[in-house]
C-alpha atoms as a PDB file:
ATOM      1  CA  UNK A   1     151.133  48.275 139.780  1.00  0.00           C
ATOM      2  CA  UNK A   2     147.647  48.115 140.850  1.00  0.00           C
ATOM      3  CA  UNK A   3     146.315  44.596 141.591  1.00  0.00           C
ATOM      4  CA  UNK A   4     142.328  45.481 140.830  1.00  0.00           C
ATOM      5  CA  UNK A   5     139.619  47.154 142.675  1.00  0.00           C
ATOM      6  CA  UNK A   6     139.896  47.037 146.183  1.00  0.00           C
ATOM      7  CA  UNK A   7     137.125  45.424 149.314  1.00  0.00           C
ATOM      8  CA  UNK A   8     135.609  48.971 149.585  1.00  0.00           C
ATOM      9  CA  UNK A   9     135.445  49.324 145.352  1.00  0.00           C
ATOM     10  CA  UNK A  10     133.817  46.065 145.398  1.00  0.00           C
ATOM     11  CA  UNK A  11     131.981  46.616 147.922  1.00  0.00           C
ATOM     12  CA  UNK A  12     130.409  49.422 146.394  1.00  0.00           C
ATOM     13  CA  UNK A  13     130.032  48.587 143.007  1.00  0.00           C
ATOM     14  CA  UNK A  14     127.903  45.690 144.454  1.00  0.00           C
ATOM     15  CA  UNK A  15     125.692  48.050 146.358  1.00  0.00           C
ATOM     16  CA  UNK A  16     125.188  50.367 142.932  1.00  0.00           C
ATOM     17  CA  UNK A  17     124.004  47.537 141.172  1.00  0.00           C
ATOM     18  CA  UNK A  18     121.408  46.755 143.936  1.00  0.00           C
ATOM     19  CA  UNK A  19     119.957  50.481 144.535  1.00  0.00           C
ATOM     20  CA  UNK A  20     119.669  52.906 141.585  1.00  0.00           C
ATOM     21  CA  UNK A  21     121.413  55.820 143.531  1.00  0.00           C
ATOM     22  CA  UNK A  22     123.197  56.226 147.197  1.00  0.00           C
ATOM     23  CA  UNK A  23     125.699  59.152 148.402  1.00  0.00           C
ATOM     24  CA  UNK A  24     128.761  58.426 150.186  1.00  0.00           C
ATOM     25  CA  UNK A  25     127.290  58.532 153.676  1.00  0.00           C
ATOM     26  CA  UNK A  26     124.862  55.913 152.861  1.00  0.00           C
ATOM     27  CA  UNK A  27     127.372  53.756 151.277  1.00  0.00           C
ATOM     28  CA  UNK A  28     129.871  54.495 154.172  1.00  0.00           C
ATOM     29  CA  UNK A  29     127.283  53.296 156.353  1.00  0.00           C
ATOM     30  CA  UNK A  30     126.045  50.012 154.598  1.00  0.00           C
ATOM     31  CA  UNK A  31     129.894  48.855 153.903  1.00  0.00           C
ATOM     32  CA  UNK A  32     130.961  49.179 157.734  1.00  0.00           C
ATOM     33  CA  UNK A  33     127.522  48.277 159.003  1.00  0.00           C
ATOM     34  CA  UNK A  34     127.807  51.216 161.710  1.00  0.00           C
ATOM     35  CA  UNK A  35     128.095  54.777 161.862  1.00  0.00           C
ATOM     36  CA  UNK A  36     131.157  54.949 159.932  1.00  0.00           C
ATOM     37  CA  UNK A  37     134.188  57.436 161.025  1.00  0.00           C
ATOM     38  CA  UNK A  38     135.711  59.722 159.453  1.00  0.00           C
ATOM     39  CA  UNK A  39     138.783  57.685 158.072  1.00  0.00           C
ATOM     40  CA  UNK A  40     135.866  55.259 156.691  1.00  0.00           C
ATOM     41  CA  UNK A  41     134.009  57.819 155.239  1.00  0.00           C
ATOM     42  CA  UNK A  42     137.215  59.349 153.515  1.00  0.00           C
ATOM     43  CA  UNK A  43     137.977  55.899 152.258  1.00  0.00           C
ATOM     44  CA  UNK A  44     134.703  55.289 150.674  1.00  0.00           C
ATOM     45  CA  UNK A  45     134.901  59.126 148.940  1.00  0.00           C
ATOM     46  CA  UNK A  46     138.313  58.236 147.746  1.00  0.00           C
ATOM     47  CA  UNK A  47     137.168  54.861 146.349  1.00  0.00           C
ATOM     48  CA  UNK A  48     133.974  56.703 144.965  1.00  0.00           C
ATOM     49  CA  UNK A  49     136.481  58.956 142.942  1.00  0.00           C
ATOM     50  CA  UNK A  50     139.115  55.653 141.869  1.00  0.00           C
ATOM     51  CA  UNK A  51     135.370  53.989 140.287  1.00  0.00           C
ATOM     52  CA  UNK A  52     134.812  57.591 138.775  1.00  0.00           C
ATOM     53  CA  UNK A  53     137.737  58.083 137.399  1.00  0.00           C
ATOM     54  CA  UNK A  54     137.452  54.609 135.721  1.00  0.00           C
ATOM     55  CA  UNK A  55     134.438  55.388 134.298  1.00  0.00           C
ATOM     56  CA  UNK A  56     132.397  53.097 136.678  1.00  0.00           C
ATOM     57  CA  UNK A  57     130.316  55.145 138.978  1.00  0.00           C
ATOM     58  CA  UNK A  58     129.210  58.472 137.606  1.00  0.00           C
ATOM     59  CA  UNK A  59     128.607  61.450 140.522  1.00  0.00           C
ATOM     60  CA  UNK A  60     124.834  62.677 139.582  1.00  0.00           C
ATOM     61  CA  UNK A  61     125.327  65.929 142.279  1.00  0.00           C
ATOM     62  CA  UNK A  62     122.102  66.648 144.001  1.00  0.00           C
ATOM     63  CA  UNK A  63     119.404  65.496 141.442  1.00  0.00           C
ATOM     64  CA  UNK A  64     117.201  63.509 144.366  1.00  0.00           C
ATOM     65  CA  UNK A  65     116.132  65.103 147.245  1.00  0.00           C
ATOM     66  CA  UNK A  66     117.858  65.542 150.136  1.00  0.00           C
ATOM     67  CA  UNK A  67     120.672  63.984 149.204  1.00  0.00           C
ATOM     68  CA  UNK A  68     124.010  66.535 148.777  1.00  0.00           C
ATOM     69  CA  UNK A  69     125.780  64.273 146.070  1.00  0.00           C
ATOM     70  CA  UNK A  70     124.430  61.079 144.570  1.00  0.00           C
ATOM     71  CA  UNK A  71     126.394  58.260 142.888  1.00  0.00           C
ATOM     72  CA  UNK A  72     124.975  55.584 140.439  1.00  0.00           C
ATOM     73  CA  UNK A  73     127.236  52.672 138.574  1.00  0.00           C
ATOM     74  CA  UNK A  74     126.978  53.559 135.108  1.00  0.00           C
ATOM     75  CA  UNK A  75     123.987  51.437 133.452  1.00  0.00           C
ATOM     76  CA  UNK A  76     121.669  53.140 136.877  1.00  0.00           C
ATOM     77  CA  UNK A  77     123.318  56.389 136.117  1.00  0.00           C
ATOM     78  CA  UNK A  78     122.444  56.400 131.838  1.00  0.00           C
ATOM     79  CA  UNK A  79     119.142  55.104 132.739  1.00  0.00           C
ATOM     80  CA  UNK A  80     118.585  57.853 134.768  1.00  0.00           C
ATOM     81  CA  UNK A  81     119.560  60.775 132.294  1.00  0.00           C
ATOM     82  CA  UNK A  82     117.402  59.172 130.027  1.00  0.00           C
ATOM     83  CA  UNK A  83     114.566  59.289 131.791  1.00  0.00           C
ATOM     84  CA  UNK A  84     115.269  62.858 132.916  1.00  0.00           C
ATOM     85  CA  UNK A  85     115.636  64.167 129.531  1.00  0.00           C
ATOM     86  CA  UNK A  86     112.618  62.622 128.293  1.00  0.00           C
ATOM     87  CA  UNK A  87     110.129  63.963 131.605  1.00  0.00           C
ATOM     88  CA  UNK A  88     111.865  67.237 131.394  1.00  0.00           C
ATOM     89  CA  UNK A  89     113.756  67.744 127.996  1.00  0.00           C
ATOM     90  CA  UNK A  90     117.563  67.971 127.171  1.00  0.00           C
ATOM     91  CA  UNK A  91     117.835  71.534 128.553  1.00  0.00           C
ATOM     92  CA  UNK A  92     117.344  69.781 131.859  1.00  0.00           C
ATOM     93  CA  UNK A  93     120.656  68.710 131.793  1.00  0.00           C
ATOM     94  CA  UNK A  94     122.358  72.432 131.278  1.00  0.00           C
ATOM     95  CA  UNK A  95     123.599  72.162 134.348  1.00  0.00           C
ATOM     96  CA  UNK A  96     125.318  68.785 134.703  1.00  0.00           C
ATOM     97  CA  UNK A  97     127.896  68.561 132.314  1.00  0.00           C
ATOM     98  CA  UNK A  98     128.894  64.710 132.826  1.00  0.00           C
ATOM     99  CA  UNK A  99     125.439  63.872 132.674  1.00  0.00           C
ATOM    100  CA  UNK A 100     124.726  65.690 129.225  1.00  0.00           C
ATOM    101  CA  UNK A 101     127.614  63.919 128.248  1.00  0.00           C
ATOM    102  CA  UNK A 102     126.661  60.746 129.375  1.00  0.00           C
ATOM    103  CA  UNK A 103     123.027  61.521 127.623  1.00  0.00           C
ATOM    104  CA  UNK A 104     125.070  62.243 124.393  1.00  0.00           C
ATOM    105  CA  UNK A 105     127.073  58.936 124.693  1.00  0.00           C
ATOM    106  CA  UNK A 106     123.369  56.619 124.827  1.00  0.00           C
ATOM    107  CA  UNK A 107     122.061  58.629 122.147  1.00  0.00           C
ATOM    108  CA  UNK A 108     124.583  58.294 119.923  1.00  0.00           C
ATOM    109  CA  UNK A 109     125.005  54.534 120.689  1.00  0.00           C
ATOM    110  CA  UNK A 110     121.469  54.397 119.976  1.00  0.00           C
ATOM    111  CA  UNK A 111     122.517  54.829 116.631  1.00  0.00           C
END
């Protein structure tokens, strides 16, 4: 039975709420405060995926450049789509399927 989110889930959760968007190298790097390794980065992708799966973190893929794969905590992440779909109109989001979704969920919430 699991006993909560973990020091790296924290850990990155805290950073989300701080900064609108960071990838996994960025966050691997800011947790361990060095160049992380490979076992570190692996632990923060596999922590990344734990918060997604939860519904805490949402993966935006490569919106922002030069970044392969951005993550946002969920209020960041809706703010985000929002703003996207108003600058460049729902079909913007044709190609992200969790992020249409998550633009569907704040609209309709919206009431």
């Amino acid at each position: 039975m699991s006993r909560g989110l973990g020091r790296v889930e924290r850990d990155i959760l805290t950073l989300l709420e701080r900064n609108t968007h960071l990838s996994a190298p960025v966050l691997s790097a800011l947790i361990y405060q060095e160049p992380a390794t490979v076992s570190q980065y692996s632990a923060v992708r596999r922590a990344l995926a734990r918060l997604q799966k939860r519904g805490l973190v949402v993966k935006l893929g490569s919106l922002f450049h030069g970044e392969r794969c951005s993550c946002a905590n969920r209020g960041n992440a809706t703010a985000i789509v929002v703003r996207m779909a108003k600058s460049f109109g729902n079909s913007s989001l044709g190609h992200h399927p969790q992020l249409a979704r998550l633009h569907a969920e704040e609209m309709a919430a919206r009431g």
